[in-house]
C-alpha atoms as a PDB file:
ATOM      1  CA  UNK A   1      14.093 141.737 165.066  1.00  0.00           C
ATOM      2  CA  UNK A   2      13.040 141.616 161.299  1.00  0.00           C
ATOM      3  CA  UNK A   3      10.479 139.148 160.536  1.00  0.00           C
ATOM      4  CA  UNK A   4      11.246 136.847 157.393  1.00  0.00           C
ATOM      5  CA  UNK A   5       7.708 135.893 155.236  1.00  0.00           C
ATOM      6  CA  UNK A   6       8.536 132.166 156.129  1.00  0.00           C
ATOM      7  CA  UNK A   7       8.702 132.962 159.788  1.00  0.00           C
ATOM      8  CA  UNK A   8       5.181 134.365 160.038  1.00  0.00           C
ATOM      9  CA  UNK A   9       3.038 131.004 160.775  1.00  0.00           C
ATOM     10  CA  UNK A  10       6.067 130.387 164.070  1.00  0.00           C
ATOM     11  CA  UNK A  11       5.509 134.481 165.027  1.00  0.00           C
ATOM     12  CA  UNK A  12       1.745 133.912 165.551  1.00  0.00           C
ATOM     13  CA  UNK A  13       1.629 130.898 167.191  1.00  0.00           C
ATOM     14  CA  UNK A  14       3.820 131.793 169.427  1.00  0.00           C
ATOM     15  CA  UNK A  15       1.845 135.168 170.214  1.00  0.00           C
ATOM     16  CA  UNK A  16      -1.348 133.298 170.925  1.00  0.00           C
ATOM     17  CA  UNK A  17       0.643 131.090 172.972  1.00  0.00           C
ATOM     18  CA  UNK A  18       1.660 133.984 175.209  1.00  0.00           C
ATOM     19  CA  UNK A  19      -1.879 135.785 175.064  1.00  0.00           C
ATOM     20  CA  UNK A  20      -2.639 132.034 176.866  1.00  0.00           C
ATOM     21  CA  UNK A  21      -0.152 132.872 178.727  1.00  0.00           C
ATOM     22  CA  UNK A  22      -1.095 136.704 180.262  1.00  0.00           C
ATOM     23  CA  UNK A  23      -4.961 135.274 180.557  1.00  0.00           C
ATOM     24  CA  UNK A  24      -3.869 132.397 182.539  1.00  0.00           C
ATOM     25  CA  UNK A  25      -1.253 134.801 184.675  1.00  0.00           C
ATOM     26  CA  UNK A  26      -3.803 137.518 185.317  1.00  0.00           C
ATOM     27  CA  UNK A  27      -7.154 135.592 186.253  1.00  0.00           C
ATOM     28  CA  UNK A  28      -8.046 132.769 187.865  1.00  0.00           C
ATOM     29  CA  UNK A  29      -8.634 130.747 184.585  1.00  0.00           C
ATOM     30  CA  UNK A  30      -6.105 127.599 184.045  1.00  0.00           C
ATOM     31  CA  UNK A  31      -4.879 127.311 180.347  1.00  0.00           C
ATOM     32  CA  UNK A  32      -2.200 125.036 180.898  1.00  0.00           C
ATOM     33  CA  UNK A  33      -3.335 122.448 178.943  1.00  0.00           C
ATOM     34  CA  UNK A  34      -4.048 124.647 175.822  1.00  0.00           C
ATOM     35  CA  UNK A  35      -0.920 126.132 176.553  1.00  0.00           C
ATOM     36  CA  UNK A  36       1.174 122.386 176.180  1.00  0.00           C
ATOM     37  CA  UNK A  37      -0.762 121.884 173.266  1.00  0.00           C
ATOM     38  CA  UNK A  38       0.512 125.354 171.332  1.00  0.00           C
ATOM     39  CA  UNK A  39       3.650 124.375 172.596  1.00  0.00           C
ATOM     40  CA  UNK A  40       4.200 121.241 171.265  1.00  0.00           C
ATOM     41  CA  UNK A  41       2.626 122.344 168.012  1.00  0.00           C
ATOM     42  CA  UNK A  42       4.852 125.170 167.852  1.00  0.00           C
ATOM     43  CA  UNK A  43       8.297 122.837 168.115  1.00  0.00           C
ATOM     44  CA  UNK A  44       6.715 120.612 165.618  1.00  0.00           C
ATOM     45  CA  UNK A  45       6.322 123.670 163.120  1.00  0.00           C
ATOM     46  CA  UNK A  46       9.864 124.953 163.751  1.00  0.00           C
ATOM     47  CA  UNK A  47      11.098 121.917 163.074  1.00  0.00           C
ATOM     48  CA  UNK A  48       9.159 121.282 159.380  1.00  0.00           C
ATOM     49  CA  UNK A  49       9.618 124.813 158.549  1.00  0.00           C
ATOM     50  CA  UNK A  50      13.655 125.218 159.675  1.00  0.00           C
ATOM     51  CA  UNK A  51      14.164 121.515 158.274  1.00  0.00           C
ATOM     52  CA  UNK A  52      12.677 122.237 154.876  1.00  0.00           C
ATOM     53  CA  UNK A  53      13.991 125.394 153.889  1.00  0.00           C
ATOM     54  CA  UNK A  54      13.888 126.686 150.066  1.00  0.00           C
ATOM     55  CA  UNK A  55      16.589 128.455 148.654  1.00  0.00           C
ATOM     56  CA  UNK A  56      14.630 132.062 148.666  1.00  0.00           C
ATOM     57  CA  UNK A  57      14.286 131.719 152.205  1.00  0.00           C
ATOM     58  CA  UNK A  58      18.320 130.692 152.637  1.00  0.00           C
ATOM     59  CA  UNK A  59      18.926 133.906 150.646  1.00  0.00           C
ATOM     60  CA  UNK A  60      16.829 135.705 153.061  1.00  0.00           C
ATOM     61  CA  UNK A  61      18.394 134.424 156.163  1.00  0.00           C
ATOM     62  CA  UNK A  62      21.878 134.958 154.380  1.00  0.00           C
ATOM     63  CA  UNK A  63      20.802 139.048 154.067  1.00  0.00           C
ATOM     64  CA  UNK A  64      19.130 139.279 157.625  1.00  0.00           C
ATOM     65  CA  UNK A  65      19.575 142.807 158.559  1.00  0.00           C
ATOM     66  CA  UNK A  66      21.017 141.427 161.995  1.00  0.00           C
ATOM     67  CA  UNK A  67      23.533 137.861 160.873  1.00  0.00           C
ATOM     68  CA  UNK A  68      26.788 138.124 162.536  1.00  0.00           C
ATOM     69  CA  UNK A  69      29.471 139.968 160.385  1.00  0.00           C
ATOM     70  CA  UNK A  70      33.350 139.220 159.726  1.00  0.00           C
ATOM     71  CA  UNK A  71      33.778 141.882 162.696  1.00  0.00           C
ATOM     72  CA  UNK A  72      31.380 139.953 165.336  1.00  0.00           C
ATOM     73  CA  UNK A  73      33.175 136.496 164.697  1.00  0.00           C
ATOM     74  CA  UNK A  74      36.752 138.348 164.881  1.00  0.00           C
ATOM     75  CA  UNK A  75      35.512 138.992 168.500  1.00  0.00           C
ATOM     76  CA  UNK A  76      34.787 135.450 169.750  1.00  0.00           C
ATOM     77  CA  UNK A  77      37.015 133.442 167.387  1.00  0.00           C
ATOM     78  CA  UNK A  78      40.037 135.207 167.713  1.00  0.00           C
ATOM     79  CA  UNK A  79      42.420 137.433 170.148  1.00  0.00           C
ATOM     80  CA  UNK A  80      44.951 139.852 170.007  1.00  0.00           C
ATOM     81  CA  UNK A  81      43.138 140.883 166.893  1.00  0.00           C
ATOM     82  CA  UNK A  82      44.808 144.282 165.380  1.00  0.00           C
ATOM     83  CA  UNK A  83      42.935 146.114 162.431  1.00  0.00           C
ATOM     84  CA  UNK A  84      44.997 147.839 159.754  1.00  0.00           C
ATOM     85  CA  UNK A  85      43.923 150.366 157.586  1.00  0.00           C
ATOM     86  CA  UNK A  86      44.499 151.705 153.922  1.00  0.00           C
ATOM     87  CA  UNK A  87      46.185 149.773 150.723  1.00  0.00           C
ATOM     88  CA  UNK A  88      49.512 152.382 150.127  1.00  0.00           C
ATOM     89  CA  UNK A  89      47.833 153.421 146.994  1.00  0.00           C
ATOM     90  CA  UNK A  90      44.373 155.181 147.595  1.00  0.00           C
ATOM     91  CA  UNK A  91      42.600 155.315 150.680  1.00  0.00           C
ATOM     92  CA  UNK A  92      40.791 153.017 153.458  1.00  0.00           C
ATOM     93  CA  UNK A  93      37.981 150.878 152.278  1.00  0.00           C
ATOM     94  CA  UNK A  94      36.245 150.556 155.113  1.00  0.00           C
ATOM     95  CA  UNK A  95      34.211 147.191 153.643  1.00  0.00           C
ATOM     96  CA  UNK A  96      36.913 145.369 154.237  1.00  0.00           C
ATOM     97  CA  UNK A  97      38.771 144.379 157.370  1.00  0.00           C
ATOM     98  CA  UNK A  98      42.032 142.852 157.924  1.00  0.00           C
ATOM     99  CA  UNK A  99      44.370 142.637 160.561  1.00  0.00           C
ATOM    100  CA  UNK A 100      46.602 140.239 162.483  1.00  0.00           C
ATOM    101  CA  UNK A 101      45.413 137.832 165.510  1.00  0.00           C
ATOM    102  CA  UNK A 102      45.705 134.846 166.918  1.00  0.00           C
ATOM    103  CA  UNK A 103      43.787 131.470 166.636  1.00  0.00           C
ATOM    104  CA  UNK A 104      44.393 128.555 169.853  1.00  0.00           C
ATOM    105  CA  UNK A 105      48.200 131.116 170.506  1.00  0.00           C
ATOM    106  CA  UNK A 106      48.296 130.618 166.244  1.00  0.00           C
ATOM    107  CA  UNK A 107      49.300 133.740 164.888  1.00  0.00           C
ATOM    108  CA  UNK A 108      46.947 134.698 161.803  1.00  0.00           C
ATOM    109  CA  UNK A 109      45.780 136.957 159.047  1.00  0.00           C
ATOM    110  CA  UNK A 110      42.221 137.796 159.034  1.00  0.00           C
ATOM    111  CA  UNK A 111      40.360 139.534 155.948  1.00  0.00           C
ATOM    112  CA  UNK A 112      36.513 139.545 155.439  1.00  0.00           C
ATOM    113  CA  UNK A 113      33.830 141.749 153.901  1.00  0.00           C
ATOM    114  CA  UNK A 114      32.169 143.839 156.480  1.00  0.00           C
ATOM    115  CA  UNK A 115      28.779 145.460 155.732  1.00  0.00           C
ATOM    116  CA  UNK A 116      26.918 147.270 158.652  1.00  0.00           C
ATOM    117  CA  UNK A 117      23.516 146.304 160.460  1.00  0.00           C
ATOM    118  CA  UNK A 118      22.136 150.042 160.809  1.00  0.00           C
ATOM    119  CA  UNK A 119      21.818 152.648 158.292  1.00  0.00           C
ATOM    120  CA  UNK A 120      24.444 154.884 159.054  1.00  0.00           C
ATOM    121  CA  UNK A 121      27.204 151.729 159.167  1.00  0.00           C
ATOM    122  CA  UNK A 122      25.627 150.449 156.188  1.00  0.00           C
ATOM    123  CA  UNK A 123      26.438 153.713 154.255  1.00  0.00           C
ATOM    124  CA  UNK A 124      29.885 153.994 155.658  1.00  0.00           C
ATOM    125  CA  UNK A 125      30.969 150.027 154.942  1.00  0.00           C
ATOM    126  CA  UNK A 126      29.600 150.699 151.391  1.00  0.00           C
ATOM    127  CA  UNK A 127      27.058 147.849 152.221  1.00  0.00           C
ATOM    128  CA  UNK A 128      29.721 145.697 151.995  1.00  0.00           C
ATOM    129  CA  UNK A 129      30.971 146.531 148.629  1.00  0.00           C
ATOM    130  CA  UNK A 130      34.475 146.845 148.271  1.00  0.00           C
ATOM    131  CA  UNK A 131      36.343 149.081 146.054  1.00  0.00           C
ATOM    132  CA  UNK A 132      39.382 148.204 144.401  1.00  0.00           C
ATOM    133  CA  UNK A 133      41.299 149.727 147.035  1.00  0.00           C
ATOM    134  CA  UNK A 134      39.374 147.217 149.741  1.00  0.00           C
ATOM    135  CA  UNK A 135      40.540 144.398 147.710  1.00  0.00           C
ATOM    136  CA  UNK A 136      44.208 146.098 147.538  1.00  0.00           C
ATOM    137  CA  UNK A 137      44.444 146.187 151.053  1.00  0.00           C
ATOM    138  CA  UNK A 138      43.386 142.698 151.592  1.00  0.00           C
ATOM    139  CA  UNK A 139      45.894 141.626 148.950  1.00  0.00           C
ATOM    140  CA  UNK A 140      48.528 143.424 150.947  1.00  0.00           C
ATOM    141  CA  UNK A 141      47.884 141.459 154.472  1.00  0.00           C
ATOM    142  CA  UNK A 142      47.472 138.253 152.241  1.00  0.00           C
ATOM    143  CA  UNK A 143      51.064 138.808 151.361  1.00  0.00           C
ATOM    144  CA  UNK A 144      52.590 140.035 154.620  1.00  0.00           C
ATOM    145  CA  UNK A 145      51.153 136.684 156.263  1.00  0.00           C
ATOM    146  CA  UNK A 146      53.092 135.263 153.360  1.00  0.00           C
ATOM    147  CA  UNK A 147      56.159 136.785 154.867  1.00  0.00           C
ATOM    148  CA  UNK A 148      55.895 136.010 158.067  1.00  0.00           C
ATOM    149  CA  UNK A 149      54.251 132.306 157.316  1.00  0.00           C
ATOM    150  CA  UNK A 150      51.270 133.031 158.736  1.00  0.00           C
ATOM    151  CA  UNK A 151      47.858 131.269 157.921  1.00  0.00           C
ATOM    152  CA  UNK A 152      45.051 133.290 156.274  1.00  0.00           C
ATOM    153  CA  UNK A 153      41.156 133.137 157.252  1.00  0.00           C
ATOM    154  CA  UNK A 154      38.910 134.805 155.276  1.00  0.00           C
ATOM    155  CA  UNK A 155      35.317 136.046 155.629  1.00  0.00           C
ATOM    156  CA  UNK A 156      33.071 136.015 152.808  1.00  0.00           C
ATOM    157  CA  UNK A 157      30.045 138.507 152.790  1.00  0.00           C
ATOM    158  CA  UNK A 158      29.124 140.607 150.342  1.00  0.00           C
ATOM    159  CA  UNK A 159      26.567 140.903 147.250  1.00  0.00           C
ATOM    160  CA  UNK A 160      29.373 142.063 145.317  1.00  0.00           C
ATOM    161  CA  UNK A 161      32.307 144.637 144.263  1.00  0.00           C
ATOM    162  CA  UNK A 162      31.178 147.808 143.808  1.00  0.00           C
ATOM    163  CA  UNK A 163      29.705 148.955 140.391  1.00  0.00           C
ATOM    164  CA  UNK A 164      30.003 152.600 140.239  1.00  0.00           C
ATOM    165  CA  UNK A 165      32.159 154.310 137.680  1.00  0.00           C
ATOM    166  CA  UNK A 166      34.710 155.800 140.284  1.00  0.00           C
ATOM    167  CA  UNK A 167      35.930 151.998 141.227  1.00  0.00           C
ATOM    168  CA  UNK A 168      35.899 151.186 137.454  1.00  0.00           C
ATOM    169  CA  UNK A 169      37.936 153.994 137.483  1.00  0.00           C
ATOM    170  CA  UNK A 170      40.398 153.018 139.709  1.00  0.00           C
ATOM    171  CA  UNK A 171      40.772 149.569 138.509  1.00  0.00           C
ATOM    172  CA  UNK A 172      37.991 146.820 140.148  1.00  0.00           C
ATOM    173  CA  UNK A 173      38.534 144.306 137.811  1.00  0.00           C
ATOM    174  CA  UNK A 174      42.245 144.238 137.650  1.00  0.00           C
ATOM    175  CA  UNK A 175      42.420 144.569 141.496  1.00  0.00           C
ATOM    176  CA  UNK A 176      39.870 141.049 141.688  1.00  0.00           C
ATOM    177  CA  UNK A 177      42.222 139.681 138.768  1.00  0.00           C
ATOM    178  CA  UNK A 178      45.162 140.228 140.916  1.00  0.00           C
ATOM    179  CA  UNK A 179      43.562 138.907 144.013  1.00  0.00           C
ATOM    180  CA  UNK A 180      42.634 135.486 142.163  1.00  0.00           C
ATOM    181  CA  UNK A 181      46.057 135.023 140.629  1.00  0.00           C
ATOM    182  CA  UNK A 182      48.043 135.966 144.011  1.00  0.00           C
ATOM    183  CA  UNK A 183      45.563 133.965 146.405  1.00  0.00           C
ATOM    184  CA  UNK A 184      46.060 130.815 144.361  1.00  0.00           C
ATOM    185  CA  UNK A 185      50.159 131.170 144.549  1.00  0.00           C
ATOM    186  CA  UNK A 186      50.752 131.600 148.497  1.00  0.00           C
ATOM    187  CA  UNK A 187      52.566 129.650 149.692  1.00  0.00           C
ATOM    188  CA  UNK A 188      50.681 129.745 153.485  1.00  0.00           C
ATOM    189  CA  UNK A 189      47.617 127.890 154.413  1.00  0.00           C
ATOM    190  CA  UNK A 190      44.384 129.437 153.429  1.00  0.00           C
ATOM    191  CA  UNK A 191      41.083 128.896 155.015  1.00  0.00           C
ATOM    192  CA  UNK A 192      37.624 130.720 153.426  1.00  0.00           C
ATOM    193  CA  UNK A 193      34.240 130.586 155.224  1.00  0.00           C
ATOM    194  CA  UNK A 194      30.944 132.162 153.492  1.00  0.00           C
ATOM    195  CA  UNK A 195      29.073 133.622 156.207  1.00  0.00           C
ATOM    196  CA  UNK A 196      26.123 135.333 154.517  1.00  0.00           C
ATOM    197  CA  UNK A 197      26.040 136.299 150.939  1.00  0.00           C
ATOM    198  CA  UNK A 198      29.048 135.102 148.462  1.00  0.00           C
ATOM    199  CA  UNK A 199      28.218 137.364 145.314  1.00  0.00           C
ATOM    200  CA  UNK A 200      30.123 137.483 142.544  1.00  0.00           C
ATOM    201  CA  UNK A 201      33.772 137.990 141.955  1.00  0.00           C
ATOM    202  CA  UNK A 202      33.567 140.463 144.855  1.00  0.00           C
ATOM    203  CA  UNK A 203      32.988 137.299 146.490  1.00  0.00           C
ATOM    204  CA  UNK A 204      35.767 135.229 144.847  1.00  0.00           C
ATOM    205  CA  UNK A 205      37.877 137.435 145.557  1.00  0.00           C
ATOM    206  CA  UNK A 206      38.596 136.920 148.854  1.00  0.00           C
ATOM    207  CA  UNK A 207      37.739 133.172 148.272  1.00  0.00           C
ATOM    208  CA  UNK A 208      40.898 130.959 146.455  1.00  0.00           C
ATOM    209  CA  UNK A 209      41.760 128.924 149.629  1.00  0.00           C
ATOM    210  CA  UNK A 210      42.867 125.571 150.359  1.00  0.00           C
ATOM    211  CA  UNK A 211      39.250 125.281 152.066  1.00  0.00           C
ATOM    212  CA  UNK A 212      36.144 127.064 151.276  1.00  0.00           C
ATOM    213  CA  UNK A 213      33.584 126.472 153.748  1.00  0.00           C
ATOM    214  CA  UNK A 214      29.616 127.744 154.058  1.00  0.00           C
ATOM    215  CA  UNK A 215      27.734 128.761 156.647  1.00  0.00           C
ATOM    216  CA  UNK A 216      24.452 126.022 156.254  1.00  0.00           C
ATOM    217  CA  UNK A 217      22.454 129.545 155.699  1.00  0.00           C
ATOM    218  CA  UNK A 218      24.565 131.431 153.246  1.00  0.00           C
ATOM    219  CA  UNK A 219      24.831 131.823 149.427  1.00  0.00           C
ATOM    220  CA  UNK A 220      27.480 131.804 146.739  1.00  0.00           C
ATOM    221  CA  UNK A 221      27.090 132.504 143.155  1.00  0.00           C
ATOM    222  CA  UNK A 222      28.350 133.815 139.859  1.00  0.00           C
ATOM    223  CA  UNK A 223      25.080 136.922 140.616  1.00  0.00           C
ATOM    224  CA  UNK A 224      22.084 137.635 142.635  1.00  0.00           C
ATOM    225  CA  UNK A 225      18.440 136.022 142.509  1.00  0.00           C
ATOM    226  CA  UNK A 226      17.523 139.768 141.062  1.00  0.00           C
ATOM    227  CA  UNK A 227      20.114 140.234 138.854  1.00  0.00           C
ATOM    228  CA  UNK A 228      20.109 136.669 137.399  1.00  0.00           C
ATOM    229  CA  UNK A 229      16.041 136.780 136.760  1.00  0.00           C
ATOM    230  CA  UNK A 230      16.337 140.727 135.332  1.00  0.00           C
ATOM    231  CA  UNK A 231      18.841 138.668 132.920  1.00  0.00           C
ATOM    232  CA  UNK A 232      16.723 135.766 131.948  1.00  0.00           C
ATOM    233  CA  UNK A 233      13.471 136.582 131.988  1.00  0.00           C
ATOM    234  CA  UNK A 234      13.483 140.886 132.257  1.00  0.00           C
ATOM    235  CA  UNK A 235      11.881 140.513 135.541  1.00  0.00           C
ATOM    236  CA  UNK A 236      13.660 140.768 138.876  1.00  0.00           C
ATOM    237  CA  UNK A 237      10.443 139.956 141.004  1.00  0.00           C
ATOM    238  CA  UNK A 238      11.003 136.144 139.928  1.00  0.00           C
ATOM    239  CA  UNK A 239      14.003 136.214 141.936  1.00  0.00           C
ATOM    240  CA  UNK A 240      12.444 133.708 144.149  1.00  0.00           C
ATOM    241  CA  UNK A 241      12.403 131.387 140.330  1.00  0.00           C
ATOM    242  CA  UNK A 242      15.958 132.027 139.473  1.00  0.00           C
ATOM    243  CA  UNK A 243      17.189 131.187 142.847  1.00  0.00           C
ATOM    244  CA  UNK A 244      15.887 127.579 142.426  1.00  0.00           C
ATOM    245  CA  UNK A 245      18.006 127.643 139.193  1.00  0.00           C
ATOM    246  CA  UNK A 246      20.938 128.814 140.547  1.00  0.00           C
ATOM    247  CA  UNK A 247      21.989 126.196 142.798  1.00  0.00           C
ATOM    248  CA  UNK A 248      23.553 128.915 145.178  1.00  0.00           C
ATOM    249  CA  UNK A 249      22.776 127.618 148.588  1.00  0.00           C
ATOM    250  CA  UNK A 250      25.503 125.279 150.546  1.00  0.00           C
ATOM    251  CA  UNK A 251      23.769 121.954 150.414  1.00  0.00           C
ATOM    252  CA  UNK A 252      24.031 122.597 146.446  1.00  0.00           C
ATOM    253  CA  UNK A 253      27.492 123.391 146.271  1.00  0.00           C
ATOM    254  CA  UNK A 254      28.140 120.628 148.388  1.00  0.00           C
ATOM    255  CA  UNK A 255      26.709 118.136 145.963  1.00  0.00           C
ATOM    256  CA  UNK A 256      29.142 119.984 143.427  1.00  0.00           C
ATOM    257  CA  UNK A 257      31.971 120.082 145.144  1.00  0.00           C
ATOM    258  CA  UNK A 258      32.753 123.726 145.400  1.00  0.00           C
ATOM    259  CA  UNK A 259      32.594 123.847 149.037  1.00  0.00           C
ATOM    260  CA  UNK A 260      34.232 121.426 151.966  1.00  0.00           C
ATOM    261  CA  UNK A 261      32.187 121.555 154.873  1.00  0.00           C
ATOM    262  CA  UNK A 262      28.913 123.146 155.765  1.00  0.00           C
ATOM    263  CA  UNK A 263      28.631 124.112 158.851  1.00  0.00           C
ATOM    264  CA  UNK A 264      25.624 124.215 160.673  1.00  0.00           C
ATOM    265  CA  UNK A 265      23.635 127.051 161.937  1.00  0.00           C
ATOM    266  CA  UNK A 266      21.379 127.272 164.803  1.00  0.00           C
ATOM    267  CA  UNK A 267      18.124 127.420 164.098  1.00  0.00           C
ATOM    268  CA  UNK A 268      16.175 130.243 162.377  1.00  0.00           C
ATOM    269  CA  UNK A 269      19.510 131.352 161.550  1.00  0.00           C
ATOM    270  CA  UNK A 270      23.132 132.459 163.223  1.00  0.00           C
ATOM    271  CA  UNK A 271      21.517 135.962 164.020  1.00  0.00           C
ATOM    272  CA  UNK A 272      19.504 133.924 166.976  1.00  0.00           C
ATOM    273  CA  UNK A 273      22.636 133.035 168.757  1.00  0.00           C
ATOM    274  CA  UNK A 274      25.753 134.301 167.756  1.00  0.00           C
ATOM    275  CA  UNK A 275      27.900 132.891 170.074  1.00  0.00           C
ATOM    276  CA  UNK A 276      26.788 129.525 169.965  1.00  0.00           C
ATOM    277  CA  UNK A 277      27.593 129.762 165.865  1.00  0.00           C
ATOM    278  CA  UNK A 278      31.001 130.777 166.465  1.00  0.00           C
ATOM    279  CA  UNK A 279      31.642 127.466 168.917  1.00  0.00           C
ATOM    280  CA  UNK A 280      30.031 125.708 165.657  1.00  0.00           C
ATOM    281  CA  UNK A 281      32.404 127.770 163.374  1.00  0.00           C
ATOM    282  CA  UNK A 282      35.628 126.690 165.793  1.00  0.00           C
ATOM    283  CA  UNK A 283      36.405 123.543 165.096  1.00  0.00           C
ATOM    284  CA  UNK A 284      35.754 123.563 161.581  1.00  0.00           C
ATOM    285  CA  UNK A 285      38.717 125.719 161.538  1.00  0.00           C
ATOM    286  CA  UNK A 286      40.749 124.330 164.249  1.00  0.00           C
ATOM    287  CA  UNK A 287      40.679 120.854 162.064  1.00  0.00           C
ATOM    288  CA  UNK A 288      41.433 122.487 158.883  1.00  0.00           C
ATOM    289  CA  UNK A 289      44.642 124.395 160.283  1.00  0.00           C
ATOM    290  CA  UNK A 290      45.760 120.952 161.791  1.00  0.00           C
ATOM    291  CA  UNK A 291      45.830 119.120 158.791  1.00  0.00           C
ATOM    292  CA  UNK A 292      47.047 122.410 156.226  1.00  0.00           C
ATOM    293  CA  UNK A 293      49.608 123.084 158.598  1.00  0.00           C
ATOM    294  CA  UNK A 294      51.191 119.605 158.368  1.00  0.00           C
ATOM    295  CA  UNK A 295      51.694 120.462 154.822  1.00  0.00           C
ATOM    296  CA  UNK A 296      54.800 121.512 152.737  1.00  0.00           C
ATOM    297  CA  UNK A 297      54.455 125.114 151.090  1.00  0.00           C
ATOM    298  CA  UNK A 298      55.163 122.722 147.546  1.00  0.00           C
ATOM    299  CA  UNK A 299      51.792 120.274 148.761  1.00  0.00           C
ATOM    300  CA  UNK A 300      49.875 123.626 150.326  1.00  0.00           C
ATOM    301  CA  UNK A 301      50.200 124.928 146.433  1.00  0.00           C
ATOM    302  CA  UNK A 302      48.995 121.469 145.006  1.00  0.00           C
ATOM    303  CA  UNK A 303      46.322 120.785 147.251  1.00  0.00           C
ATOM    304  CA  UNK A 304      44.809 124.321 146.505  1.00  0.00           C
ATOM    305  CA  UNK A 305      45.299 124.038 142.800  1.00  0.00           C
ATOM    306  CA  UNK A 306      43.565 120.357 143.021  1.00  0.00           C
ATOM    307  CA  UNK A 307      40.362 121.332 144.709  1.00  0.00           C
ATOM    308  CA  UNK A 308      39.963 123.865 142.381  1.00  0.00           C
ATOM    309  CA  UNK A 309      40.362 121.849 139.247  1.00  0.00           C
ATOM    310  CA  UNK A 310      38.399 119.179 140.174  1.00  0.00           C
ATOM    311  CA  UNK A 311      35.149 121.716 140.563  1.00  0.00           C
ATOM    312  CA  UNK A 312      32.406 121.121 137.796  1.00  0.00           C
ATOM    313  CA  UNK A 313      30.334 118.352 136.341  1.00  0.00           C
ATOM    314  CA  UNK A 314      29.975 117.363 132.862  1.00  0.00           C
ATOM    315  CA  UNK A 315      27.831 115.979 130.614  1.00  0.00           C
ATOM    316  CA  UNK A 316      29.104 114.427 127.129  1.00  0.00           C
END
């Protein structure tokens, strides 16, 4: 499993503990109490290094190589779940998924970012960077739940829409536009959860909803650590610098009211226990479907267009 730099100190404590371990197993030497005292000193260290995370190391658990994906929580969130392809217009953008499942026998419309753990599924999902035509299709299933008065969940993972020239091309900024102005007018309940990295307005995109919520280890901002410290100070190593600045990690956008609810991750991160984070993602979604679904389309429409204008801080 990849090894995060803040993770290093817990890694070799927990190899001497289990040298101990193989010395004590294989002669007749008794470790034991060495062994108790590693142990406890190793629980004490996970807890002041999980407890006191920085924001670089929140933006390294959001891009962990191995965190569950829109796909992995579509398996043990949701059933029935049928995957449709293509947007009418272009092709299959294979960095997005949607499709049509169902949620405690509640038929809904799923759409998230999906970006690949391996090579080969990285470079086929785009690393998660959807052309316009990803962001069509999405747009499409938003409105057939529309149709058939279906709730929307979305999934939000990505560093961004892709840059290239052929999705300039073929519209990305008008398909994003579209999504924003189109999300905020259904007239169905709309639920958004970051799960790793929120970038941009590939993030947005996906993410005008009635309630956004965060995964306690993911990100979402207006541009990367890299790309915000190339910016300011022509340097992208100072990434870890310009992520303090930013603000991007969940207990921040808490404090500013951008998100709802964070919801809490295992610890080290939802990559050690995937299933356990989707029973922690459950009812966070099960009590935000009871109380949108109680709501009038007329009061769905306000209480989206409330949340969002009440965002910001100011300062005369």
């Amino acid at each position: 499993m990849q090894l995060l730099d803040f993770e290093k100190p817990i890694v070799n404590l927990r190899e001497k503990i289990n040298e101990l371990k193989k010395i004590t197993n294989n002669s007749e030497i008794d470790l034991s109490d060495e062994i108790a005292t590693l142990e406890r000193r190793l629980a004490t260290l996970e807890e002041d290094i999980y407890n006191n995370l920085k924001p670089w190391d929140r933006v390294q658990i959001a891009r962990h190589q191995q965190r569950p994906t829109t796909l992995d929580y579509i398996e043990l969130l949701f059933e029935n779940f049928i995957e449709f392809h293509g947007d009418r217009y272009y092709g299959d953008d294979e960095a997005i998924v949607a499709g049509i499942g169902s949620f405690n026998n509640q038929a809904v419309t799923i759409v998230g970012h999906q970006r690949g753990k391996k090579t080969k599924e990285n470079i086929r999902r785009n690393f998660g960077m959807p052309h316009p035509e990803g962001y069509r299709k999405a747009l499409r299933h938003m409105e057939l739940a529309e149709k058939f008065n279906r709730p929307i969940i979305t999934f939000i993972d990505t560093k961004g829409a892709e840059p290239g020239k052929g999705a300039e091309e073929r519209g990305q900024s008008e398909a994003i536009a579209l999504n924003l102005k189109e999300m905020a007018g259904l007239k169905v309940p709309i639920i958004c959860i970051v799960i790793g990295e929120g970038g941009s307005g590939g993030a947005l995109a996906l993410g005008v909803g009635n309630y956004v919520h965060m995964l306690e280890n993911s990100t979402y901002s207006v541009i990367s650590p890299e790309g915000a410290a190339a910016i300011l100070w022509k340097d992208a190593s100072l990434a870890q610098k310009s992520a303090e600045s930013l603000k991007i990690t969940s207990y921040d956008l808490k404090e500013l009211d951008i998100l709802d609810e964070i919801i809490p991750e295992p610890k080290g991160g939802a990559h050690r226990d995937v299933e356990e984070q989707a029973k922690l993602i459950k009812p966070v979604i099960e009590a935000s479907l009871d109380q949108l679904l109680q709501m009038s389309e007329e009061e769905l429409l306000e209480h989206r267009w409330q949340k969002f204008k009440q965002i910001g801080r100011y300062k005369d």
